[in-house]
C-alpha atoms as a PDB file:
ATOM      1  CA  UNK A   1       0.000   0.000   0.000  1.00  0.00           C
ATOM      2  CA  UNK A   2       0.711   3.512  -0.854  1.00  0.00           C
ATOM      3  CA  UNK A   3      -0.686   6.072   1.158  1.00  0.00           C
ATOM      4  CA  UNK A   4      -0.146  10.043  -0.536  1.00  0.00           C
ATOM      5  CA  UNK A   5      -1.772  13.090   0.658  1.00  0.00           C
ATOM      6  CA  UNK A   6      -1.879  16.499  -1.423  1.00  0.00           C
ATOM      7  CA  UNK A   7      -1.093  20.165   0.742  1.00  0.00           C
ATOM      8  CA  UNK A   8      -0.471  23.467  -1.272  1.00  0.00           C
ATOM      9  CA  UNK A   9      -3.732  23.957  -2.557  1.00  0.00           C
ATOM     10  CA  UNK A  10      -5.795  27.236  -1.879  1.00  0.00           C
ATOM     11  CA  UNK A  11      -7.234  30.266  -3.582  1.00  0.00           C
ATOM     12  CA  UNK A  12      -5.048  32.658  -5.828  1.00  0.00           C
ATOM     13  CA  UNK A  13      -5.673  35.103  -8.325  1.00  0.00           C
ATOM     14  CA  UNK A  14      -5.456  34.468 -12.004  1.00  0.00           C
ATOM     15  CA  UNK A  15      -1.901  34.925 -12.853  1.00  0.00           C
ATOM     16  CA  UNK A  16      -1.054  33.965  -9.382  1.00  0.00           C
ATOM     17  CA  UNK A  17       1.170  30.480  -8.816  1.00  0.00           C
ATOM     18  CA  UNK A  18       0.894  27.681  -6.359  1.00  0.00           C
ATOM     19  CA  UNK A  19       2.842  24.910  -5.618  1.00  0.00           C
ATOM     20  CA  UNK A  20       1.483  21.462  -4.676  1.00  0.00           C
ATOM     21  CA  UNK A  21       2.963  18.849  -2.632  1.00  0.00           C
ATOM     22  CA  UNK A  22       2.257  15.598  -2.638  1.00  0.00           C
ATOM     23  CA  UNK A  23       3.641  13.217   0.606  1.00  0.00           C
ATOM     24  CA  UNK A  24       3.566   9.495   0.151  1.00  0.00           C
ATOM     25  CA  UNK A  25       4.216   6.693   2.506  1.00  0.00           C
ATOM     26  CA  UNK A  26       4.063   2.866   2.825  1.00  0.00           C
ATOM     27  CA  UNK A  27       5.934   0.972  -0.177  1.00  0.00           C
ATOM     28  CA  UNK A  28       8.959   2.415  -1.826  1.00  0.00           C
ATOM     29  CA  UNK A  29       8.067   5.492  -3.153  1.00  0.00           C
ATOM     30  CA  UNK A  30      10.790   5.540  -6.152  1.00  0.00           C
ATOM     31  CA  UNK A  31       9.076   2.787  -7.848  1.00  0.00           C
ATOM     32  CA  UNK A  32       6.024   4.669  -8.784  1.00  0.00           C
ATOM     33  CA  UNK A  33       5.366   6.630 -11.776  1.00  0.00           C
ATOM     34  CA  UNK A  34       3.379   9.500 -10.529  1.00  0.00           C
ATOM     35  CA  UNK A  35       0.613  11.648 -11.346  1.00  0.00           C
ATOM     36  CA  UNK A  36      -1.140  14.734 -10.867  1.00  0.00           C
ATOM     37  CA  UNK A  37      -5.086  14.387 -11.732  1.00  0.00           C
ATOM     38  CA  UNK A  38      -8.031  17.105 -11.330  1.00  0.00           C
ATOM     39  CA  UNK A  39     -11.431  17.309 -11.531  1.00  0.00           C
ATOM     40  CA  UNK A  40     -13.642  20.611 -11.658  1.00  0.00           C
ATOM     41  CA  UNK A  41     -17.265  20.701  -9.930  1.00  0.00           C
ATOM     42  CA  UNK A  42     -19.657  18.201 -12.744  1.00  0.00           C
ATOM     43  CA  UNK A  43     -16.622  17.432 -14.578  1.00  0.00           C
ATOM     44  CA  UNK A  44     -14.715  13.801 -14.971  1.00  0.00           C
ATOM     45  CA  UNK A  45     -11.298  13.743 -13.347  1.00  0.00           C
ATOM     46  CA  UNK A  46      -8.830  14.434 -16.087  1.00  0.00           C
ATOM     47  CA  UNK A  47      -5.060  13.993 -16.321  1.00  0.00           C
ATOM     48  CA  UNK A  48      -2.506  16.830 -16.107  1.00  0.00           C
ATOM     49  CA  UNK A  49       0.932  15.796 -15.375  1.00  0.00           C
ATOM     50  CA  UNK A  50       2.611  12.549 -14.727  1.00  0.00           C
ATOM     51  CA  UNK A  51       6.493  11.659 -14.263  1.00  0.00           C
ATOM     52  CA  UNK A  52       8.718   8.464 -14.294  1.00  0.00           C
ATOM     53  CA  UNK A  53       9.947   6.692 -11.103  1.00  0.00           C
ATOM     54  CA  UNK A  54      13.408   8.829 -12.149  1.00  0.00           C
ATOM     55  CA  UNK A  55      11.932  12.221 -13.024  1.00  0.00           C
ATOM     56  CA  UNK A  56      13.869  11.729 -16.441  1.00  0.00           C
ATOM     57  CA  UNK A  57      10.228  12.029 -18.494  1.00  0.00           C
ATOM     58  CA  UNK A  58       7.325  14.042 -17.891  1.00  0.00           C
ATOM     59  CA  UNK A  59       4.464  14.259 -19.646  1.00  0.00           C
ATOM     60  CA  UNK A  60       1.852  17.051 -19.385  1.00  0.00           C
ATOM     61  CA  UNK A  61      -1.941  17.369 -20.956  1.00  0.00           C
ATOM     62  CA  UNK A  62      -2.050  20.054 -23.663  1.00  0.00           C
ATOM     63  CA  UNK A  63      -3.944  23.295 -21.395  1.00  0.00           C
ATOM     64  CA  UNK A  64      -0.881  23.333 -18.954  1.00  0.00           C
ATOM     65  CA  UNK A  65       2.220  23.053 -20.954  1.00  0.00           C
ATOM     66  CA  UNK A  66       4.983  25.606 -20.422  1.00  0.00           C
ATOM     67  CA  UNK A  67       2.444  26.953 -17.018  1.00  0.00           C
ATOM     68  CA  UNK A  68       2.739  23.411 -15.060  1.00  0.00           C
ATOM     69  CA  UNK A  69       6.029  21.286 -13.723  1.00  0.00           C
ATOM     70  CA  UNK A  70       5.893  18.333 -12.429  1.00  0.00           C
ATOM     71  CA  UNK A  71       9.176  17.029 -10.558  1.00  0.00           C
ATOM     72  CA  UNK A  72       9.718  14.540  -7.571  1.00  0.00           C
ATOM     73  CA  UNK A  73      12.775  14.426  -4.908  1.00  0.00           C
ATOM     74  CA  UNK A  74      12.692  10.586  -3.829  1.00  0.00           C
ATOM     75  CA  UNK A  75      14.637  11.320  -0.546  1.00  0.00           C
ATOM     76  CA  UNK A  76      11.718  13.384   0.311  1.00  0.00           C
ATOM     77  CA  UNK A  77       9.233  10.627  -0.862  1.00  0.00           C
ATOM     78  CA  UNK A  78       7.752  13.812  -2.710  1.00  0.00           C
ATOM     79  CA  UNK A  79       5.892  14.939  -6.164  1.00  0.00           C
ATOM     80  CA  UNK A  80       5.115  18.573  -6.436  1.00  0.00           C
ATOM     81  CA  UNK A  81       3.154  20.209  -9.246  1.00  0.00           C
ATOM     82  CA  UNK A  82       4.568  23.945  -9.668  1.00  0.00           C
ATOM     83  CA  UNK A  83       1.757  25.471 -11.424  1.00  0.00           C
ATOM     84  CA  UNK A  84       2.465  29.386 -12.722  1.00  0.00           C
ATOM     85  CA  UNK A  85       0.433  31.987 -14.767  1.00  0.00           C
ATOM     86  CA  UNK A  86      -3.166  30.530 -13.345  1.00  0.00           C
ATOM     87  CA  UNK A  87      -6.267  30.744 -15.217  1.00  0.00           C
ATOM     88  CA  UNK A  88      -9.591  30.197 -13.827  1.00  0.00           C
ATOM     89  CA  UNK A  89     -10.680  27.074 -16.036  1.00  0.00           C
ATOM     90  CA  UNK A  90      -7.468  25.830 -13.802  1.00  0.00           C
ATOM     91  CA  UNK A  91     -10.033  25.735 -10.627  1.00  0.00           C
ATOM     92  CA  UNK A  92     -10.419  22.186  -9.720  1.00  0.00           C
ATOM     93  CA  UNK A  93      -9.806  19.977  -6.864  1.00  0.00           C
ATOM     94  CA  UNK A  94      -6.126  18.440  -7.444  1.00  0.00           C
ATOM     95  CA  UNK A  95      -5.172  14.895  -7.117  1.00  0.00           C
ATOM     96  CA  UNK A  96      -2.222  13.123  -6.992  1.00  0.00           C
ATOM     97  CA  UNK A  97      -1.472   9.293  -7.547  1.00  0.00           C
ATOM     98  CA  UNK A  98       0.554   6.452  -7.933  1.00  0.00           C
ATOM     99  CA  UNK A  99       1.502   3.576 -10.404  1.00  0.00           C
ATOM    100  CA  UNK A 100       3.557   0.523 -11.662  1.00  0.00           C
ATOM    101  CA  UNK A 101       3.921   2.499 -14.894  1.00  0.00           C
ATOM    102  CA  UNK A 102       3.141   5.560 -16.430  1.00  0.00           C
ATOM    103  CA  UNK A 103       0.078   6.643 -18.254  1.00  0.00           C
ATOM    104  CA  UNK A 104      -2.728   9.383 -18.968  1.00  0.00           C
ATOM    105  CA  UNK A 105      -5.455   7.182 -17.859  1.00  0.00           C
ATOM    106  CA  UNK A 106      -7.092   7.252 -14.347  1.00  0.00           C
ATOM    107  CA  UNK A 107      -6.808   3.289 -14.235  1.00  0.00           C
ATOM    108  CA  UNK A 108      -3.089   3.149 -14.455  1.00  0.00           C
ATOM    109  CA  UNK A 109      -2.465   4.593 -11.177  1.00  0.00           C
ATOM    110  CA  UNK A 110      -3.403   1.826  -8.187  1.00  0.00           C
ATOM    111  CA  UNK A 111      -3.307   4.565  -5.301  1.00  0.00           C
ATOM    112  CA  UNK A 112      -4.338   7.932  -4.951  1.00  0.00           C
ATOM    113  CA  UNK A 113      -4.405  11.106  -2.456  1.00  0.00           C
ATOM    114  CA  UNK A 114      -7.751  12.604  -1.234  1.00  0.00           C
ATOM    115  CA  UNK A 115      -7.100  16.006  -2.929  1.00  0.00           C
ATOM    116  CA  UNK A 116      -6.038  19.616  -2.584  1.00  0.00           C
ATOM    117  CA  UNK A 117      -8.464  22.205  -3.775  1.00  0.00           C
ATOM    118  CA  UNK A 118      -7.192  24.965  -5.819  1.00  0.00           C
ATOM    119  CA  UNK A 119      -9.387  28.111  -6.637  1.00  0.00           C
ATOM    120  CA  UNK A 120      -8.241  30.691  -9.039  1.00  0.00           C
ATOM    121  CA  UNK A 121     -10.276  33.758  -9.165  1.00  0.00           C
ATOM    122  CA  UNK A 122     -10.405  36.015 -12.057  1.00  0.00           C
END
């Protein structure tokens, strides 16, 4: 088991940055891909950022490119999503997750954090 939890979120004004943590505990954290996932009130969760077990890749959906990075320090047993120049379609509740491989899908991640809420106000 995997347990993560998400801190960093809050409410910031468009143009504004936040940076989101995500602590995980329980198996060995460096052999997880990990992702960043959000999902906006009536909306399906939907993939933003994901990066390999060595932070060598990253991959990022197309509405966050060059505003969103995704890293991880593994001594830290930490993913953080550094997310700059805010818009409000960014407003979502933010999750992070875990998996044997990397992937954009929701069902390649086996364990996942209870989420942060970000608000961006315009």
């Amino acid at each position: 088991q995997v347990q993560l939890v998400e801190s960093g979120g809050g409410l910031v004004q468009a143009g504004g940055s936040l940076r989101l943590s995500c602590a995980a505990s329980g198996r060995t954290f460096s052999n997880y891909a990990m992702g960043w996932f959000r999902q906006a009130p009536g909306k399906e969760r939907e993939f933003v950022a994901a990066i390999t077990w060595s932070g060598v890749r990253t991959y990022y959906t197309d509405s966050v490119k060059d505003r969103f990075i995704i890293s991880r320090d593994n001594a830290k047993n930490t993913v953080y999503l550094q997310m700059n120049s805010l818009k409000s379609e960014d407003t979502a509740v933010y999750y992070c997750a875990a998996g044997d491989s990397i992937g954009w899908g929701r069902s390649t991640y086996n364990y996942w954090g209870q989420g942060t809420q970000v608000t961006v106000s315009s």
